[in-house]
Protein backbone atom coordinates (compact mmCIF):
# COMPACT_ATOMS: atom_id res chain seq x y z
CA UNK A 1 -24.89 -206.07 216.92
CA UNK A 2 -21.06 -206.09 216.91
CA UNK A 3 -21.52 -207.51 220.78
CA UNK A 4 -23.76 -210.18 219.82
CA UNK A 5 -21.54 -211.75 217.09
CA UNK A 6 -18.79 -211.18 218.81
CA UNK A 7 -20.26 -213.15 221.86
CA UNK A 8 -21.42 -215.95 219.45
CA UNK A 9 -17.92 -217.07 218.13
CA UNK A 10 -16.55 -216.21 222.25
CA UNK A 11 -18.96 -219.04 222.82
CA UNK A 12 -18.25 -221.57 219.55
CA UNK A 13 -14.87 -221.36 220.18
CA UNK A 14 -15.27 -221.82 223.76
CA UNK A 15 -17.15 -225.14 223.32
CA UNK A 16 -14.88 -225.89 220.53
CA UNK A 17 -11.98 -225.20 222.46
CA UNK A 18 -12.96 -227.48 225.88
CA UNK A 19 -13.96 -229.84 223.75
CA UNK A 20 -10.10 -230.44 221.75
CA UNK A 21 -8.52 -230.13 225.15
CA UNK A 22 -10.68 -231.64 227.43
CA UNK A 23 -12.47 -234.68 225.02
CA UNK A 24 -8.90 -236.88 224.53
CA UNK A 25 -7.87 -236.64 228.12
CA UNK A 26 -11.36 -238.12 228.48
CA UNK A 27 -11.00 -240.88 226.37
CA UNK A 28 -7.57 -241.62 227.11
CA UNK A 29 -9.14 -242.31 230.69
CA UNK A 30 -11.58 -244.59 229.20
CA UNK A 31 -8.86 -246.62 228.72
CA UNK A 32 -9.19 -246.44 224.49
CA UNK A 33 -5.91 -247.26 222.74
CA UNK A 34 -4.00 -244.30 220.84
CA UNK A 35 -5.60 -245.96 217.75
CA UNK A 36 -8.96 -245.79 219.02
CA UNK A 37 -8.87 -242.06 220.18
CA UNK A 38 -7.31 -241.41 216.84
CA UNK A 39 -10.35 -242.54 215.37
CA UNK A 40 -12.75 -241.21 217.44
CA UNK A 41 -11.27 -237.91 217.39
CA UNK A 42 -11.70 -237.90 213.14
CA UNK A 43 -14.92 -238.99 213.10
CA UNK A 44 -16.15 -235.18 213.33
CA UNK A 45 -13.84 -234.36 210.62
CA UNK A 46 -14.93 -236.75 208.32
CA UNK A 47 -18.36 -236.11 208.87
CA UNK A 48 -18.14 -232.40 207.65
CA UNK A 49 -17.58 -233.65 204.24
CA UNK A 50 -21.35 -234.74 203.65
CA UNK A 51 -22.68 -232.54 206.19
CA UNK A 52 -21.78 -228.68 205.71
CA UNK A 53 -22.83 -228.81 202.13
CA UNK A 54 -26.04 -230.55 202.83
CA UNK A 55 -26.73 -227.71 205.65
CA UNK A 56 -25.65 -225.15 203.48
CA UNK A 57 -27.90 -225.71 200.86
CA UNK A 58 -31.04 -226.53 203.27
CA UNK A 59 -30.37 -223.24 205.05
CA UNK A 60 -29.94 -221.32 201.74
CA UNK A 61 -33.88 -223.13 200.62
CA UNK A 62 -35.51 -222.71 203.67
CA UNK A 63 -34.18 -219.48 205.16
CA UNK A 64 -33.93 -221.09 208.36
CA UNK A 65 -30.16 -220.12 209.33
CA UNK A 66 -30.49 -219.41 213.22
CA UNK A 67 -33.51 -222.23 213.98
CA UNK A 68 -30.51 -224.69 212.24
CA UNK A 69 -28.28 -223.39 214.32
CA UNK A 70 -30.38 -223.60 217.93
CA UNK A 71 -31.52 -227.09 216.78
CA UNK A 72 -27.60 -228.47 215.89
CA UNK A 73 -26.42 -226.75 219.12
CA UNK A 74 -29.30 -228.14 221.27
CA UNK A 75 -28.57 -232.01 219.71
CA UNK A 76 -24.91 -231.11 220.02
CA UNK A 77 -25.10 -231.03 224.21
CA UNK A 78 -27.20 -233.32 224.34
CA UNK A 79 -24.88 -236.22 222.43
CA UNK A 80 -22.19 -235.11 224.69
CA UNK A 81 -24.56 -235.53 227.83
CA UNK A 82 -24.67 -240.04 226.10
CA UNK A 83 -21.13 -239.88 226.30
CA UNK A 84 -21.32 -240.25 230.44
CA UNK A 85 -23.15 -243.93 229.59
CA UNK A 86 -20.71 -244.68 227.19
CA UNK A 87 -18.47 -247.27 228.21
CA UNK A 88 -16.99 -249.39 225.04
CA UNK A 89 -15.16 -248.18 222.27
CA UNK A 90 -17.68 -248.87 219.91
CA UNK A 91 -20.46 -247.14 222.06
CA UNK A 92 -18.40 -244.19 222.40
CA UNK A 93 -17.37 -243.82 218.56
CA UNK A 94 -21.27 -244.06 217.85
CA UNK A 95 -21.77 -241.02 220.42
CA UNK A 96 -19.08 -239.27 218.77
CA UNK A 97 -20.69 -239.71 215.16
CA UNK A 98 -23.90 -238.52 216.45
CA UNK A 99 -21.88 -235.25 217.79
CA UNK A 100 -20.03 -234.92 214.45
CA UNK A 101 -23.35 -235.05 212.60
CA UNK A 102 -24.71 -232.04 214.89
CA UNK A 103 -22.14 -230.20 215.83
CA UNK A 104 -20.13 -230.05 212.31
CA UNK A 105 -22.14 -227.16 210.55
CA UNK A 106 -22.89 -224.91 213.51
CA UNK A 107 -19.95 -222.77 212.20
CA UNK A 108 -20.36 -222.47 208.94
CA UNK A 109 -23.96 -221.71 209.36
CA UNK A 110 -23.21 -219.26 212.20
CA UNK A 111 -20.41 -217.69 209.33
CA UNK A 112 -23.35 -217.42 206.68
CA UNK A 113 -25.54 -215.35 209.21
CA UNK A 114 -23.12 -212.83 209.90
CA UNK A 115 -22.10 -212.48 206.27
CA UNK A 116 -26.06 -211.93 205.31
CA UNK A 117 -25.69 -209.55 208.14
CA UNK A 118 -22.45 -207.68 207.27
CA UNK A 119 -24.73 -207.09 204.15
CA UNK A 120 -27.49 -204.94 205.45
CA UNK A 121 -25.37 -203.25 208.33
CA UNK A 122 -21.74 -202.58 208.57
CA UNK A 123 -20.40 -204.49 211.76
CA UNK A 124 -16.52 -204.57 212.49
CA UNK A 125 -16.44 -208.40 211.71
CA UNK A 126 -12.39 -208.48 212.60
CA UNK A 127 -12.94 -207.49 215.85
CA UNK A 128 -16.18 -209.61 216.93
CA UNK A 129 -14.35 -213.03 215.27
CA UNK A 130 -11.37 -211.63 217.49
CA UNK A 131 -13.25 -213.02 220.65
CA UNK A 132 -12.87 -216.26 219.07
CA UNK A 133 -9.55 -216.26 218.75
CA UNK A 134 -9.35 -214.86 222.48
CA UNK A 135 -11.42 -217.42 223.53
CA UNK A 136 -9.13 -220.58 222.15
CA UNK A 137 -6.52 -218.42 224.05
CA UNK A 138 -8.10 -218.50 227.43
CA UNK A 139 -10.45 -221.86 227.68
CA UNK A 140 -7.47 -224.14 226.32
CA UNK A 141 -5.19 -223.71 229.15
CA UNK A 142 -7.98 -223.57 231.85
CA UNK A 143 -9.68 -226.80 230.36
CA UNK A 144 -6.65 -228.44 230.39
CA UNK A 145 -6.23 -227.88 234.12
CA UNK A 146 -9.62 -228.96 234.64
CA UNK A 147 -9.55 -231.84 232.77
CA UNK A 148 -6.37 -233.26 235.01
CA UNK A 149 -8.55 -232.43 238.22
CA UNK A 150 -11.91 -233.64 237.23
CA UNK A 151 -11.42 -236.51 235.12
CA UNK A 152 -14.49 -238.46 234.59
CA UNK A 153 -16.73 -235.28 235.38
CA UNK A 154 -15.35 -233.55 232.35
CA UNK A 155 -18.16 -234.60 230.55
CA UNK A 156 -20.27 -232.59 232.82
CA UNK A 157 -18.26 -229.47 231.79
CA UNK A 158 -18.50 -230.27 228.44
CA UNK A 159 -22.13 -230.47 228.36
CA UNK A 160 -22.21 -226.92 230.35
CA UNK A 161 -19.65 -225.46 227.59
CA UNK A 162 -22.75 -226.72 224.84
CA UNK A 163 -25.31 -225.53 226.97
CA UNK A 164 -24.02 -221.80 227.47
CA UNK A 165 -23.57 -221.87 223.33
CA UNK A 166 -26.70 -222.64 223.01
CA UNK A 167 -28.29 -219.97 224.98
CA UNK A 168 -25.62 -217.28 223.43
CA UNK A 169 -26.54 -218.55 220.04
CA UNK A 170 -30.65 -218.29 220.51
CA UNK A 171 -30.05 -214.69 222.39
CA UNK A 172 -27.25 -213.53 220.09
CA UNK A 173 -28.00 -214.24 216.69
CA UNK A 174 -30.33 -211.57 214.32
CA UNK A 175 -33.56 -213.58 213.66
CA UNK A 176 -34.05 -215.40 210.25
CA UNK A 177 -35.85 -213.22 207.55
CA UNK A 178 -39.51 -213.99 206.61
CA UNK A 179 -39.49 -214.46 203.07
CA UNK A 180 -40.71 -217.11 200.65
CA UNK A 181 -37.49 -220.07 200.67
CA UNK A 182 -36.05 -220.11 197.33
CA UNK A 183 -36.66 -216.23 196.38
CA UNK A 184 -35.03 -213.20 197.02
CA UNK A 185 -36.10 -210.85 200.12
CA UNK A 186 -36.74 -206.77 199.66
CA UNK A 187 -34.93 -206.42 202.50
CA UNK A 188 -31.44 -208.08 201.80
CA UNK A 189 -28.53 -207.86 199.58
CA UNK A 190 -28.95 -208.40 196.06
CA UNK A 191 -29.34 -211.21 194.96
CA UNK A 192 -27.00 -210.91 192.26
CA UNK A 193 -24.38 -208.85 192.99
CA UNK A 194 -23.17 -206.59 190.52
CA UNK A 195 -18.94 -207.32 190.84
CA UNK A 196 -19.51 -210.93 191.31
CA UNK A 197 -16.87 -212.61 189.74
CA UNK A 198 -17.52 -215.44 187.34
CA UNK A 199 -18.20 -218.41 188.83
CA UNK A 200 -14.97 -220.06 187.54
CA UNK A 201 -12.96 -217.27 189.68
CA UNK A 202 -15.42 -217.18 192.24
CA UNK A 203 -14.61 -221.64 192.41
CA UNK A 204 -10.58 -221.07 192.39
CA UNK A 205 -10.79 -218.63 195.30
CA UNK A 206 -13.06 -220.14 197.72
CA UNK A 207 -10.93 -223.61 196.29
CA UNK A 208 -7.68 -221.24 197.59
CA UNK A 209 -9.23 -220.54 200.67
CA UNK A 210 -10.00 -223.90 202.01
CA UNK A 211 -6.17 -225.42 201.26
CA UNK A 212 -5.00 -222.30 203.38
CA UNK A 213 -6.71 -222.47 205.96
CA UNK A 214 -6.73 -226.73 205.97
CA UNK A 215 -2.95 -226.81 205.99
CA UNK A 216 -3.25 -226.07 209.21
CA UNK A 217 -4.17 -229.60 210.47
CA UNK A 218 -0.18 -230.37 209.29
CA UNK A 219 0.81 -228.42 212.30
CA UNK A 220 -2.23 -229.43 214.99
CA UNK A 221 -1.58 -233.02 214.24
CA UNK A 222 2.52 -233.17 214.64
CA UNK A 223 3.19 -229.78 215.78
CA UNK A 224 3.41 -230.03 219.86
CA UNK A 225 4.90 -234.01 218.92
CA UNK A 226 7.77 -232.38 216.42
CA UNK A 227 8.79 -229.61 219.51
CA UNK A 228 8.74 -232.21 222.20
CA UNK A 229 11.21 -234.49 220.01
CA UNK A 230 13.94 -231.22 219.87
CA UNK A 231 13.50 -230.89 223.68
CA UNK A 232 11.28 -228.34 224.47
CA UNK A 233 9.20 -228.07 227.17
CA UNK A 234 5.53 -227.98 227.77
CA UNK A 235 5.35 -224.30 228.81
CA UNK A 236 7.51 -223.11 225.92
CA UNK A 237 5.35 -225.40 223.53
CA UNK A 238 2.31 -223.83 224.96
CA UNK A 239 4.04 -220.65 224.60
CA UNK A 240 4.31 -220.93 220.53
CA UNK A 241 0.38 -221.88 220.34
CA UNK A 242 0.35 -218.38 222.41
CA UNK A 243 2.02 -216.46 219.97
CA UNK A 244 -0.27 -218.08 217.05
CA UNK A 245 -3.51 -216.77 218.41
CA UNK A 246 -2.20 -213.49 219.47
CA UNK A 247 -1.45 -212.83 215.94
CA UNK A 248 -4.78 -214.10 215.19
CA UNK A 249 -6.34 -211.55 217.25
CA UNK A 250 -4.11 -208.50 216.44
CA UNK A 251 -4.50 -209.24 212.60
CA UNK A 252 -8.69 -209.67 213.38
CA UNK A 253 -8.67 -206.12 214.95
CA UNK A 254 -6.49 -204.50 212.63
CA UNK A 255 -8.79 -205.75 209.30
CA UNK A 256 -11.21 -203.40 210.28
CA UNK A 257 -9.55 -200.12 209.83
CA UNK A 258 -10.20 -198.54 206.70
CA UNK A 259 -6.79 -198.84 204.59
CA UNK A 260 -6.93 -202.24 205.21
CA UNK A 261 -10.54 -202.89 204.37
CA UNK A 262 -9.40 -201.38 200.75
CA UNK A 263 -7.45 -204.45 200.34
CA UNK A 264 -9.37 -207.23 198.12
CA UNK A 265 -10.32 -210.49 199.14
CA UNK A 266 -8.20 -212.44 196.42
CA UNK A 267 -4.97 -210.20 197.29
CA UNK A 268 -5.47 -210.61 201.26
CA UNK A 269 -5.59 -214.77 200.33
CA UNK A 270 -2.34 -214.15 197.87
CA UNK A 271 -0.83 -212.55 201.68
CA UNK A 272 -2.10 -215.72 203.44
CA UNK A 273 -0.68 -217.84 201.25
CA UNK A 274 2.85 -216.27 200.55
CA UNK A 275 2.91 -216.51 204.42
CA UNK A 276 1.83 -219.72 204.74
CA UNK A 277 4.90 -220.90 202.01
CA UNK A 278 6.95 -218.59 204.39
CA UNK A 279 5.86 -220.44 208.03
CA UNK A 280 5.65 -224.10 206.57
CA UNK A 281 9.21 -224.00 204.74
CA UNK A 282 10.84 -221.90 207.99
CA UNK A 283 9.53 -224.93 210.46
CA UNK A 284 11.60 -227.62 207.97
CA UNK A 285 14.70 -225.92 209.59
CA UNK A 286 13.52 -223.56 212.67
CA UNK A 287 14.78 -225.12 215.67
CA UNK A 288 15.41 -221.89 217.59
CA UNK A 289 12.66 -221.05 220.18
CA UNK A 290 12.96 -217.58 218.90
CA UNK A 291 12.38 -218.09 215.44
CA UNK A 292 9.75 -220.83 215.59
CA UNK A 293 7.68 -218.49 217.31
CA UNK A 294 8.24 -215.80 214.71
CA UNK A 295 7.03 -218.45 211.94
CA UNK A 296 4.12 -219.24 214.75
CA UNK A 297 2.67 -215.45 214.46
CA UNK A 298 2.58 -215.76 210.56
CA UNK A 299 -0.79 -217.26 211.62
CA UNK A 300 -2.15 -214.22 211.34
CA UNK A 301 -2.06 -213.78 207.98
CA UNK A 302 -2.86 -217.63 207.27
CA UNK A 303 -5.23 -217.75 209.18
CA UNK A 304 -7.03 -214.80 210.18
CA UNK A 305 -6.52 -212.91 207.28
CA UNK A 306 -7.78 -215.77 205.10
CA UNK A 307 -10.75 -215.99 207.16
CA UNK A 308 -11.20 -212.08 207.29
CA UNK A 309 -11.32 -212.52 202.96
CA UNK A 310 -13.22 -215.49 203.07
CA UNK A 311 -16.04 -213.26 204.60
CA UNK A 312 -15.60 -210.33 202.87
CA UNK A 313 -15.59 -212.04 199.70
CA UNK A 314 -18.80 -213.98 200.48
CA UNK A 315 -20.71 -210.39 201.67
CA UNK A 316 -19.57 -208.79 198.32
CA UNK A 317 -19.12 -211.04 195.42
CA UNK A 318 -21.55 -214.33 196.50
CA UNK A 319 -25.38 -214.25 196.29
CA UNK A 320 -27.36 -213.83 199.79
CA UNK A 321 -29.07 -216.94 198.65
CA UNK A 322 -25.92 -219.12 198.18
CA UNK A 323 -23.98 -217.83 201.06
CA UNK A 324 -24.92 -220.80 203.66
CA UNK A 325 -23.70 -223.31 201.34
CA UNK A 326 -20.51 -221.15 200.27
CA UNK A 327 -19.16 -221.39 203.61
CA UNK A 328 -20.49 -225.23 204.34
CA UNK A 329 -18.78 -226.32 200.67
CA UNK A 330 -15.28 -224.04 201.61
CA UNK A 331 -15.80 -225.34 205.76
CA UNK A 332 -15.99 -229.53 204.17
CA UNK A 333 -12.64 -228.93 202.13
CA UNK A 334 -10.87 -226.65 204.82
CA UNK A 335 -12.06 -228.16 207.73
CA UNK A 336 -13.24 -231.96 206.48
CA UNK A 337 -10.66 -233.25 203.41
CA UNK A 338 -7.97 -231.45 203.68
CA UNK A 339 -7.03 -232.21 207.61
CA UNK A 340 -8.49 -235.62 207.31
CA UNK A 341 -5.97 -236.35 204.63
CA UNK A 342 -3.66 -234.73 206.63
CA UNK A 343 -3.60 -236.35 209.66
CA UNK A 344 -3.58 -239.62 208.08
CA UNK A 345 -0.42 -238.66 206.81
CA UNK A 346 1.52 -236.80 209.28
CA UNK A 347 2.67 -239.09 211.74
CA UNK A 348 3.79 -241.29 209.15
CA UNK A 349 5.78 -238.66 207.52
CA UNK A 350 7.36 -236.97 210.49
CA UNK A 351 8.93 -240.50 211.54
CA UNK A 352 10.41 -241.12 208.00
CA UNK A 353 11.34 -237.64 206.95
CA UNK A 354 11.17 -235.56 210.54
CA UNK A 355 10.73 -232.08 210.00
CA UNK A 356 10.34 -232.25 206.20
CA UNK A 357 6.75 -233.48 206.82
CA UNK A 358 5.93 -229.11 207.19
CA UNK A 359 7.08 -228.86 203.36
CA UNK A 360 2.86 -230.39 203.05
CA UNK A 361 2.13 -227.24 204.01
CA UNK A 362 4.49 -225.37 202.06
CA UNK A 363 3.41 -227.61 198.67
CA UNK A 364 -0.35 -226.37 199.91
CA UNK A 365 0.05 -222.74 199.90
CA UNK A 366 1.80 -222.81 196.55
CA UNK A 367 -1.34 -224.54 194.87
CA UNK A 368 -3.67 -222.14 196.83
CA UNK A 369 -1.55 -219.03 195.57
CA UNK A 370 -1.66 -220.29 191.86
CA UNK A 371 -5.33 -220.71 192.03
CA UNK A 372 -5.49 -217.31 193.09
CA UNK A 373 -3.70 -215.98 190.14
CA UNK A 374 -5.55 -217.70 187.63
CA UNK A 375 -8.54 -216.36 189.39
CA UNK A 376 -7.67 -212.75 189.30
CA UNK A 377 -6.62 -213.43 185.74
CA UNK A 378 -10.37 -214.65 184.51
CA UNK A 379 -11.87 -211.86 186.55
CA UNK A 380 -9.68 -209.12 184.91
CA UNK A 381 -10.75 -210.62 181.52
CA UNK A 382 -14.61 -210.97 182.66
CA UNK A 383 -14.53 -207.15 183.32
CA UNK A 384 -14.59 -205.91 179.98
CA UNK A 385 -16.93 -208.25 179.04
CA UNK A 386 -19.50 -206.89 181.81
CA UNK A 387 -18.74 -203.56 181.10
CA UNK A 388 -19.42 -203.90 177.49
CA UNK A 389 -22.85 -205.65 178.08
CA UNK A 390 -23.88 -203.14 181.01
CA UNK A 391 -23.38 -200.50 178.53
């Protein structure tokens, strides 16, 4: 089983990953303006606002988690496939919204079937969502070289990349349960689990979560344009994403050993957070190559330890008939407002206030680390209460 998920996210990212590298090179040779790829390019953010809730909650009624999944994947390739008789602008921002609509809750989804199945079986999650992070790693520099050789045929690749997803997703993926929609199954998780934490806590968590992991967008947006303004090359710039994702991966395949697995949910989002105040604040002033790649491997507590609680916490403390929509609701905030917002705002700030524009980040760690706090806090008091009544 740990194979199969681990071959799942290898091939998410893998689309995923073509897609940010190749897809802008693509446009840009469309001729669109910088304004028009802009837009085009947050069209499939936007989207996830409305549509990872929505597909969260239909997969939590209906039970049908993977046959969501092969359908979004399967309408996913096929949208890319319209983008070879797209021509215009307006024809091509159309194909992307179709795209966005599909492709936007095949992770979240994919998230909620591993947690249901973390559940019933113990599976080293950290080191099957590891091949994700390996596969950004590999695919983004290889696309890119692709991308400057094939030009217009890298829609053909793309397609390919959503075509090998699909098949890895309807092979890899444990089957949905047969069950009545709506009611709990024999065979799963409880579901009400008995440490749940109130729903208040359970809010300011998942709330914590999602401006962690979104503050992220601060640094894919300006990032690469900040490093090129102090004179660094491509290579070395490349060489900072590098060190990102191989703290990504290291973290991943450390959270499965057993003193770390002892470590809660809220306190491993405290970590990410702390770190993320840590990274954001250090690139306002890091302008040694040295250093910024030090802040650069903090990712692997912002990100992949926030993403190893976010599915720990949803296995332990969330109903097995919410879970879809947990990660759909946390994926439109993390993934949908927060780097929409974002990116409108980045490039604006980093020409008025240069390097000052990372204190965003800084400003939303802090909130995400209060939240935290005040959740632990109602929990703690919660406790006796449960106690009490159990008794």
């Amino acid at each position: 089983m740990t194979a199969r998920i681990a071959l799942f996210y290898y091939a998410v990212f893998l689309s995923a990953g073509v897609y940010n590298t190749i897809f802008p090179v693509w446009l840009h040779e469309r001729g669109l303006s910088l304004a028009e790829v802009s837009l085009v390019l947050s069209v499939p953010i936007a989207v996830k606002l409305l549509v990872d809730p929505l597909m969260g909650a239909l997969a939590d009624r209906t039970g049908w988690r993977k046959r969501l999944v092969v359908g979004l994947v399967a309408a996913t390739a096929l949208c890319n496939a319209l983008f070879a008789l797209a021509h215009t602008f307006p024809q091509i921002l159309g194909v992307a919204l179709l795209s966005g609509l599909f492709w936007s809750a095949v992770m979240p989804l994919g998230d909620s079937i591993v947690s249901r199945r973390l559940a019933l079986t113990p599976v080293p999650y950290g080191r099957a969502r590891s091949f994700g992070s390996l596969s950004k790693l590999t695919t983004s520099a290889i696309a890119g070289a692709v991308a400057v050789v094939l030009a217009d045929a890298a829609i053909v690749l793309l397609v390919a990349c959503y075509v090998v997803a699909l098949m890895v997703v309807s092979l890899a993926l444990p089957a949905d349960d047969v069950h009545t929609p709506g009611k709990p199954r024999s065979s799963a998780a409880s579901p009400h689990p008995l440490d749940a934490d109130p729903p208040r806590a359970a809010l300011l968590v998942m709330l914590a979560v999602a401006l962690v992991l979104g503050a992220h967008a601060l640094l894919y947006a300006v990032g690469s344009l900040y490093w090129t303004s102090l004179g660094f090359s491509s290579t070395t710039i490349a060489l900072f994403w590098a060190a990102a994702l191989l703290a990504e991966i290291v973290v991943f395949l450390l959270s499965d050993r057993a003193g770390l697995r002892r470590i809660a949910p809220a306190t491993l989002v405290a970590i990410g957070a702390i770190a993320g105040i840590v990274r954001w604040l250090g690139l306002t002033v890091a302008t040694d190559p040295i250093a910024i790649a030090g802040l650069q491997a903090l990712q692997g507590a912002t990100l992949a330890g926030v993403n190893v609680a976010l599915m720990r916490y949803v296995t332990e403390k969330v109903s097995p008939l919410m879970a879809s929509r947990t990660f759909g609701r946390v994926a439109a905030i993390s993934h949908g407002l927060v780097p929409l917002s974002v990116t409108i705002v980045a490039g604006p700030l980093l020409a008025g206030i240069g390097a000052a524009v990372f204190g965003l980040g800084a400003v939303l760690c802090a909130t995400a680390l209060a939240m935290v706090a005040i959740a632990v806090r109602i929990a703690a008091r919660a406790k006796p209460a449960r106690t009490v009544s159990a008794a």
